[in-house]
Protein backbone atom coordinates (compact mmCIF):
# COMPACT_ATOMS: atom_id res chain seq x y z
CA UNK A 1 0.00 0.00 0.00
CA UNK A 2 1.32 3.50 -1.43
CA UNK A 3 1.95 6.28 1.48
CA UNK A 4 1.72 9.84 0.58
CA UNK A 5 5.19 11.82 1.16
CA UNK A 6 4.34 14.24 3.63
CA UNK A 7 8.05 15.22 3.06
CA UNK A 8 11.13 14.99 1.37
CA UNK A 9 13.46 12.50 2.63
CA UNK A 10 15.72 15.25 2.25
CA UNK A 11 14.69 16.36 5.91
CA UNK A 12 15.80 14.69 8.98
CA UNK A 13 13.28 13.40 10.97
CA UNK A 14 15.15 13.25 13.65
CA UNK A 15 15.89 16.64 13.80
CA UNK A 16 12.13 17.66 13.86
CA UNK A 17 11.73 16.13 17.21
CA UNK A 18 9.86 12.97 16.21
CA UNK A 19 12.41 10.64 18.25
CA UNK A 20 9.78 9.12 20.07
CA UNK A 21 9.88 5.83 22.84
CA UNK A 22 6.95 3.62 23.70
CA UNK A 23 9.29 1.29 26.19
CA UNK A 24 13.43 0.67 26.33
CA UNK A 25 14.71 2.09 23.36
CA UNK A 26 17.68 -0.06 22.95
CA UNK A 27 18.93 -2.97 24.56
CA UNK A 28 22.04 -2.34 27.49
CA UNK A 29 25.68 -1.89 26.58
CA UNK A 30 27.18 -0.62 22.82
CA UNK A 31 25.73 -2.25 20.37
CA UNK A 32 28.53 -3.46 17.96
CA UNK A 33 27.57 -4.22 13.94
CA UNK A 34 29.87 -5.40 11.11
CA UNK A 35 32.22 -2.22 9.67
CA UNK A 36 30.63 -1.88 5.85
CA UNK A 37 30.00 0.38 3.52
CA UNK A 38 26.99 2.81 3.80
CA UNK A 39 24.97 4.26 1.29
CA UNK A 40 21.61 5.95 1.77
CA UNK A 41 19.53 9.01 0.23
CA UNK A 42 17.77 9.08 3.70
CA UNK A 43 19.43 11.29 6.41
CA UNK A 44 17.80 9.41 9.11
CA UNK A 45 19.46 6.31 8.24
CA UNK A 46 22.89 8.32 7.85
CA UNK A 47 22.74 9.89 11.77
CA UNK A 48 21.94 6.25 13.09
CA UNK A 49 24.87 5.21 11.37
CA UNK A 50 26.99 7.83 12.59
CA UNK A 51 25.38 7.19 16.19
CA UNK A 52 27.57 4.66 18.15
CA UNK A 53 24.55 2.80 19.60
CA UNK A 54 25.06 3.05 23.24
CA UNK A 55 21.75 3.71 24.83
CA UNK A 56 20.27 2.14 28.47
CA UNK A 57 17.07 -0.17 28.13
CA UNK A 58 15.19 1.86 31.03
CA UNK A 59 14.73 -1.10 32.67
CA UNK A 60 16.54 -4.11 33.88
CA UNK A 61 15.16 -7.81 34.09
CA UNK A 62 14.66 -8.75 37.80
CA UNK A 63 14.16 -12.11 39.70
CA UNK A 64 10.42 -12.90 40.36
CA UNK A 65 9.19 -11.89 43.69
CA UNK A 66 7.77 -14.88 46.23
CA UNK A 67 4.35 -15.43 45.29
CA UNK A 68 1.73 -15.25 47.57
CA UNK A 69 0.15 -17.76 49.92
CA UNK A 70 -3.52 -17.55 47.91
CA UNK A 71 -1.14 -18.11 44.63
CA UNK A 72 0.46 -20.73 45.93
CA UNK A 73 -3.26 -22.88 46.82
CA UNK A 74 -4.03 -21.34 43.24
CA UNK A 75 -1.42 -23.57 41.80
CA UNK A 76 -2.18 -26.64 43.76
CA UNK A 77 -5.06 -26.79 41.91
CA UNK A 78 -3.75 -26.06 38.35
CA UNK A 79 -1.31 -27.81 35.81
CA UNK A 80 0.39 -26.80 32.95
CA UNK A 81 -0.12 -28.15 29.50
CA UNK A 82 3.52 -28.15 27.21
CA UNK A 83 3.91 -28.97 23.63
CA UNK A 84 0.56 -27.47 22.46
CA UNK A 85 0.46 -26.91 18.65
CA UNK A 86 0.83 -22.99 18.09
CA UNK A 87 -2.86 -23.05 16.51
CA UNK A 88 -4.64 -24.69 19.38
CA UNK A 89 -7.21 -21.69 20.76
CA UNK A 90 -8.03 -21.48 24.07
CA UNK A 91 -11.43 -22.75 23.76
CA UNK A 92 -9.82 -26.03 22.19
CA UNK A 93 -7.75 -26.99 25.51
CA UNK A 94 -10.93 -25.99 27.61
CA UNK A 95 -12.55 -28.65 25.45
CA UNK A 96 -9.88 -31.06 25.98
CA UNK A 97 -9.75 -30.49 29.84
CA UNK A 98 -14.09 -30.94 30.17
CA UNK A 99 -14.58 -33.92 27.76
CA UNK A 100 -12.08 -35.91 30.40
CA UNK A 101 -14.55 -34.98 33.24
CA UNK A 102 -12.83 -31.67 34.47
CA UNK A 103 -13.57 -28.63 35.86
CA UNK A 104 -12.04 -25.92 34.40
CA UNK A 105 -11.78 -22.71 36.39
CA UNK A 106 -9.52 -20.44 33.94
CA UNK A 107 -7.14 -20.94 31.15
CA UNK A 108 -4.05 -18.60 30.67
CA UNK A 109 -2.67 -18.98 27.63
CA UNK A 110 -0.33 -15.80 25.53
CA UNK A 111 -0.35 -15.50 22.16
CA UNK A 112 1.87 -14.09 19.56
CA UNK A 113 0.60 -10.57 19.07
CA UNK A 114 2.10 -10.67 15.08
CA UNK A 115 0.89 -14.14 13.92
CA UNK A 116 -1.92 -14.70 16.49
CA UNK A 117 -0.64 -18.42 17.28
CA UNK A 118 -0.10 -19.61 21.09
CA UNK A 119 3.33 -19.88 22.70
CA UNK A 120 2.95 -23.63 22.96
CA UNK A 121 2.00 -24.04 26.56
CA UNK A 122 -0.85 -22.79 28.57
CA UNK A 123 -1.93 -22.49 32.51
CA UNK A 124 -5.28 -24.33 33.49
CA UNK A 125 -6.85 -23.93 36.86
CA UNK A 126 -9.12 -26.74 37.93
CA UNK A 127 -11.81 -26.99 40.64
CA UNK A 128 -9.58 -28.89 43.30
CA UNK A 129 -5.89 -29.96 44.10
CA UNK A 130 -7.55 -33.36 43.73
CA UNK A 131 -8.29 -32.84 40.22
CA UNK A 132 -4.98 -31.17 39.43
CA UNK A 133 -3.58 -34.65 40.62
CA UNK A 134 -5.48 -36.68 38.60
CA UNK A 135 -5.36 -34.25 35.40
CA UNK A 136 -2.03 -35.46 35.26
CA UNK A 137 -2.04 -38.40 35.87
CA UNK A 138 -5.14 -39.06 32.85
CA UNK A 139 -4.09 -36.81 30.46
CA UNK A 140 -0.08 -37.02 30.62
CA UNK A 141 0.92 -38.82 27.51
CA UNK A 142 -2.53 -39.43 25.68
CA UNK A 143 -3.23 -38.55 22.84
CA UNK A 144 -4.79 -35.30 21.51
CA UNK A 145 -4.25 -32.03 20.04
CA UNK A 146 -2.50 -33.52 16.82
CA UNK A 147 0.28 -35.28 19.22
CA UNK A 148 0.77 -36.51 22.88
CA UNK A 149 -0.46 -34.38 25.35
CA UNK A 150 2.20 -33.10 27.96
CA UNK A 151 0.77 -32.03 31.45
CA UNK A 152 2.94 -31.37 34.25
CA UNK A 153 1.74 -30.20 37.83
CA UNK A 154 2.20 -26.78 38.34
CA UNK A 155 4.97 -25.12 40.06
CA UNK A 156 3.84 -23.16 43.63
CA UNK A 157 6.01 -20.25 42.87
CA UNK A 158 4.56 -19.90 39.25
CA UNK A 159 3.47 -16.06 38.60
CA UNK A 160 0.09 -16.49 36.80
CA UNK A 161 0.93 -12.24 35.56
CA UNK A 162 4.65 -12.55 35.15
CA UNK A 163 4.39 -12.97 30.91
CA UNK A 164 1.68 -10.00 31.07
CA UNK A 165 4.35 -8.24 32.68
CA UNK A 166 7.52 -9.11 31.16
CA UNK A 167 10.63 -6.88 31.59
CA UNK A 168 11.53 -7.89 28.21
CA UNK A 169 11.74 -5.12 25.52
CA UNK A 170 9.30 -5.11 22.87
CA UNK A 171 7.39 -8.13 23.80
CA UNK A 172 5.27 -9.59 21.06
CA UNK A 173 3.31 -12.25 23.41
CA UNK A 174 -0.09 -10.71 24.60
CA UNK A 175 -2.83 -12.79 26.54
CA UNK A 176 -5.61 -15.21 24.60
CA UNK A 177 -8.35 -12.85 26.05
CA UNK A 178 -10.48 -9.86 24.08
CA UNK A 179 -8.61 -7.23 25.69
CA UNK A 180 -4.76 -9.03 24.22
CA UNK A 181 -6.82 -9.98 21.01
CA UNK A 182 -7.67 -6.71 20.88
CA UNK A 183 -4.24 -4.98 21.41
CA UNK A 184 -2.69 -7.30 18.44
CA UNK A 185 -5.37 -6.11 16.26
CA UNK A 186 -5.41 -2.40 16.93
CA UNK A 187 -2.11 -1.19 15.17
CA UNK A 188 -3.60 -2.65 11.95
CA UNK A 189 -6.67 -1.32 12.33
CA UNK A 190 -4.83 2.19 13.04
CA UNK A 191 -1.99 1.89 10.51
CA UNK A 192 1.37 1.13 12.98
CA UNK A 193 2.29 -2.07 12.12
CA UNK A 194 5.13 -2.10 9.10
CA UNK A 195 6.61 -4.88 7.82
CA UNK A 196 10.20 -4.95 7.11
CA UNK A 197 12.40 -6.49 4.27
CA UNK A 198 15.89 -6.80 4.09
CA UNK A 199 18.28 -8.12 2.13
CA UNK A 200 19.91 -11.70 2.65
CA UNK A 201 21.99 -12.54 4.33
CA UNK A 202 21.41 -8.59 6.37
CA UNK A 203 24.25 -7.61 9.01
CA UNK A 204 25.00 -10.62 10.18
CA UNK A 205 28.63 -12.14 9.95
CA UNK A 206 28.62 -15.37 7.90
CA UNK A 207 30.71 -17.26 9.99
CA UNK A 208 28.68 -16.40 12.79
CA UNK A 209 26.34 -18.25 14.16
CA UNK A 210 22.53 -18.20 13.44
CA UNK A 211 22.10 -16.96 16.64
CA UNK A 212 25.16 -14.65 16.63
CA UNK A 213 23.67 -13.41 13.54
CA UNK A 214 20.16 -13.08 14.70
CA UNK A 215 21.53 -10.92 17.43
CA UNK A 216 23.10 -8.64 15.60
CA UNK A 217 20.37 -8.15 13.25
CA UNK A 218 17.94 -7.41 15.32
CA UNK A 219 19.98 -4.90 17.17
CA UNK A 220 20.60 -3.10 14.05
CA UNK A 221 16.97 -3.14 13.46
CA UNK A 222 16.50 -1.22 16.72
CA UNK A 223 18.94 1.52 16.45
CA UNK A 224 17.15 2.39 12.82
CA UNK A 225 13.55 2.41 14.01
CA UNK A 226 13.51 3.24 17.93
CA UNK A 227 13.57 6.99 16.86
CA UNK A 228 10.16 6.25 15.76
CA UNK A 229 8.66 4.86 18.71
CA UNK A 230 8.76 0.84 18.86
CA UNK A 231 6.01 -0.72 20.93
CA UNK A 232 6.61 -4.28 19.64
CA UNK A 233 9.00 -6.02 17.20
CA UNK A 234 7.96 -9.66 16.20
CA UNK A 235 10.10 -12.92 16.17
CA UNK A 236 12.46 -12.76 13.00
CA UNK A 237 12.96 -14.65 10.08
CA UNK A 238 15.87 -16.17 9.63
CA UNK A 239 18.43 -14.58 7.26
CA UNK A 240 21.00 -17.70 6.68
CA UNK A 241 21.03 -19.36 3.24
CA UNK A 242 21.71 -18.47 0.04
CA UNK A 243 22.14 -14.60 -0.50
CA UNK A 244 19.33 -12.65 -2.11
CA UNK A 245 18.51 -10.38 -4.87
CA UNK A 246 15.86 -8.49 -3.19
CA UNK A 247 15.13 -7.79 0.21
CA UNK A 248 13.16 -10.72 1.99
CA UNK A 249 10.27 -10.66 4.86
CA UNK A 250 12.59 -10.09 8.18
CA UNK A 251 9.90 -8.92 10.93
CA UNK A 252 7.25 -6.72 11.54
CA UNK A 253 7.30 -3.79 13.81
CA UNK A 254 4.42 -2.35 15.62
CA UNK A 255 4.87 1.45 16.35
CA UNK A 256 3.59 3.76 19.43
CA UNK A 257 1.86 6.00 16.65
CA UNK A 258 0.35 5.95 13.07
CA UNK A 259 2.63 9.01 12.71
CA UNK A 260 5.46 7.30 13.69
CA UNK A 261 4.82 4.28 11.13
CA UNK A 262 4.63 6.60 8.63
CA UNK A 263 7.72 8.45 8.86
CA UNK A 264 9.53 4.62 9.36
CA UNK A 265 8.59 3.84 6.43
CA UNK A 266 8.85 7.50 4.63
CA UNK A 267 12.23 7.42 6.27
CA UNK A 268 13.81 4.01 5.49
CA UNK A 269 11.52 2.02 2.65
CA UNK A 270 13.48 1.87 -0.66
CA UNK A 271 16.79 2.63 0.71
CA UNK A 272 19.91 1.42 2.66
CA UNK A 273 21.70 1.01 5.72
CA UNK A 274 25.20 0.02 6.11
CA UNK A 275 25.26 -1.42 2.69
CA UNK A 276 21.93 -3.50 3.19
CA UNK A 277 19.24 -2.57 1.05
CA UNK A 278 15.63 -2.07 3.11
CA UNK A 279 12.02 -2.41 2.16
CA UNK A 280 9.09 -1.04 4.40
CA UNK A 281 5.29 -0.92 4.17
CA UNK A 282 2.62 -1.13 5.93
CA UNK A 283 1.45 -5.12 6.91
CA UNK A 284 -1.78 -6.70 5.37
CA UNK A 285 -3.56 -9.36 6.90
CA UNK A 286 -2.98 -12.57 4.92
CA UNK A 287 -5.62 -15.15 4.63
CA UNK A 288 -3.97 -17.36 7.35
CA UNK A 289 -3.21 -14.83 9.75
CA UNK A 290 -7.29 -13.62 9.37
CA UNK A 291 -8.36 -17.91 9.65
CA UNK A 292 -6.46 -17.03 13.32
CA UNK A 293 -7.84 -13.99 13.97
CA UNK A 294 -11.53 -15.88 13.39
CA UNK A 295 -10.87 -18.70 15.26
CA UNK A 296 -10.53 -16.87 18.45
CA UNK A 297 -12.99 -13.94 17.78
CA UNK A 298 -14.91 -13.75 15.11
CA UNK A 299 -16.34 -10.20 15.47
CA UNK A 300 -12.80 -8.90 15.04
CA UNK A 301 -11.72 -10.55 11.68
CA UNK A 302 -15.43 -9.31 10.50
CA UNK A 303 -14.16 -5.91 11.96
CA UNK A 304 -11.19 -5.93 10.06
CA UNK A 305 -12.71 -7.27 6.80
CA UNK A 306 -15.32 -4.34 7.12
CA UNK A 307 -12.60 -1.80 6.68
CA UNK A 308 -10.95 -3.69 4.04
CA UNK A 309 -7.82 -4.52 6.06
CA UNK A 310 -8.58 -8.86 5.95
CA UNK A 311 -9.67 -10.90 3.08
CA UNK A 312 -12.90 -11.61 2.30
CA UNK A 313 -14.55 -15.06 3.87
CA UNK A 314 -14.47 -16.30 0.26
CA UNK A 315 -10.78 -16.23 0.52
CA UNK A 316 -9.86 -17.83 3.78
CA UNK A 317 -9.49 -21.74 1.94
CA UNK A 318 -9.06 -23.96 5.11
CA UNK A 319 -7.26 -26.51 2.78
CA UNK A 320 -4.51 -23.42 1.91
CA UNK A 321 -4.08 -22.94 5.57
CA UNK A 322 -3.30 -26.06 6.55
CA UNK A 323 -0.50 -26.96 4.39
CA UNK A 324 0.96 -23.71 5.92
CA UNK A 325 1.15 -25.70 9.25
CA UNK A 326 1.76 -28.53 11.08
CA UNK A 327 -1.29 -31.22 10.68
CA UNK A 328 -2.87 -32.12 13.82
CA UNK A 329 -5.98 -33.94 14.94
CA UNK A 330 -8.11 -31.26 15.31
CA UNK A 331 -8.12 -30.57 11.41
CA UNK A 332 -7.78 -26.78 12.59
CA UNK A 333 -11.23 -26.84 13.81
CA UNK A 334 -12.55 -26.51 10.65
CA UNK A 335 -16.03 -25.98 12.10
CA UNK A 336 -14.46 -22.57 13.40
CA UNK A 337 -14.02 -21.12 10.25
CA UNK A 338 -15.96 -18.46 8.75
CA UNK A 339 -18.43 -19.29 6.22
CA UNK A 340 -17.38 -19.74 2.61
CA UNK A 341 -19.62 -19.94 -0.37
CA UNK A 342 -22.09 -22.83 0.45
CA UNK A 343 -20.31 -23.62 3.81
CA UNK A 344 -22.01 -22.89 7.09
CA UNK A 345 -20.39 -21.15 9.60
């Protein structure tokens, strides 16, 4: 999707006063990136190159704090289910839990703000410590959810809020509930999330390794865009392999403000940094991303599809989707999906 220039690139943006910061703005210590050669036509890019990266996060990861006794009786009664496919909704595990003859009380369960998948393991409160016992003991190793089911008890010092408040900068995990739902939608809805592109195999050092190189990507990715206010930067894709002729898909940012977006991508889209050339424009919601969005609340994918931002129902082929993903038992929940032609919903 075209932006409008609302001004020559020939202006620094930074010099305006748009250096904004929804949380840390960089990560603690220097932040050290291969020596190359740096062309650009955008003057933004050239001061962040000229910048020598140190900057303090604002905050520091910390140790959790004791829980509390109620907490502690809390997770007596509650297990925690590992190894769940990244597809499985929360409504699918509440399922799975009920049709064995339990009582669910609540289900806590983030998701990945970006791709609106779980994080493969989820918190279930039962009625009783006597059903947490036997939970385990009935469900551990059966079969379900496309695989065997992995149910542990639950640890007493577990933090049931601890992932809703993680110290960790630009978090892209938000809770399975309307109000997380509803947080991962927004910036699409209001124009801040941009996707980035950049060229394989980006700053990375090739005989570094993948996580070496990850690192250092990523950092470079924050000293370009932090000046326009990062709320959330999603996992990466990886940039090992063969080298590229165009820049690829490497992550999506969410920014504080519309305004902000804008100016990333005004600032950096067709150009380069440190010899690397960059793409950026604003994300659309593919057909497998809005099957996601469905499957956990409909009125929102109808929400987005009303202002033209999600594909139609007509386009969201279950059959597509799945070969996107790992197969499981529960076919995707099919019945879940949003009606298509003669389909019901």
């Amino acid at each position: 999707m075209a932006l409008p220039r609302a001004y020559s690139l020939g202006r620094t943006i930074v010099s305006r006063g748009a250096i904004r910061a929804a949380g840390p703005a960089f990560l603690p210590g220097r932040i050290t990136v291969p020596t190359r050669s740096f062309i650009s036509k955008s003057p933004v890019l050239r001061d962040v190159a000229q910048n020598d990266g140190s900057r303090s996060s604002g905050s520091t990861p910390t140790s959790r704090a004791p829980v509390s006794e109620a907490v502690r009786k809390q997770n007596a009664c509650s297990v925690k289910l590992l190894k769940v496919p990244r597809r499985v909704a929360k409504g699918v595990i509440e399922e799975l839990f009920r049709d064995a003859g339990f009582d669910v009380v609540k289900i806590d369960m983030m998701i990945d703000r970006f791709r609106y998948e779980n994080n493969t393991h989820a918190s279930v409160q039962l009625a009783n410590e006597q059903q947490a016992q036997k939970a385990v003991q009935a469900l551990n190793g059966s079969k379900g959810l496309g695989g065997q089911i992995v149910v542990r008890a639950m640890d007493p010092e577990h933090a049931w809020d601890y992932a809703r408040n993680s110290p960790k900068p630009y978090s892209y995990l938000v809770p399975e509930d309307h109000a997380g739902l509803r947080s991962a939608v927004d910036p699409i809805v209001e124009g801040r999330r941009v996707r980035i592109s950049v060229k394989n195999p980006a700053w990375g050092k090739k005989d570094d390794s993948p996580a070496q190189r990850h690192n250092t990507d990523i950092k470079v990715i924050e000293r370009i865009y932090s000046p326009f206010g990062i709320e959330a930067i999603s996992r990466t894709s990886p940039q090992y392999g063969q080298k590229s002729f165009q820049p690829k898909y490497f992550c999506h940012i969410d920014f504080a403000t519309k305004k902000g977006a804008d100016e990333a991508i005004q600032a950096t889209n067709d150009t380069e940094f440190e010899g690397v050339p960059i793409k950026a424009r604003l994300t659309e919601v593919d057909p497998a991303k809005a099957y996601q969005i469905g499957r956990i609340e409909r009125a929102l994918l109808v929400e987005l599809q009303e202002k033209n931002l999600a594909p139609a129902d007509s386009e969201i082929d279950a059959d597509l989707v799945s070969k996107k993903t790992k197969k499981d038992a529960m076919k995707f929940d099919r019945s879940r999906l949003p009606a298509t032609g003669s389909e019901s919903a």
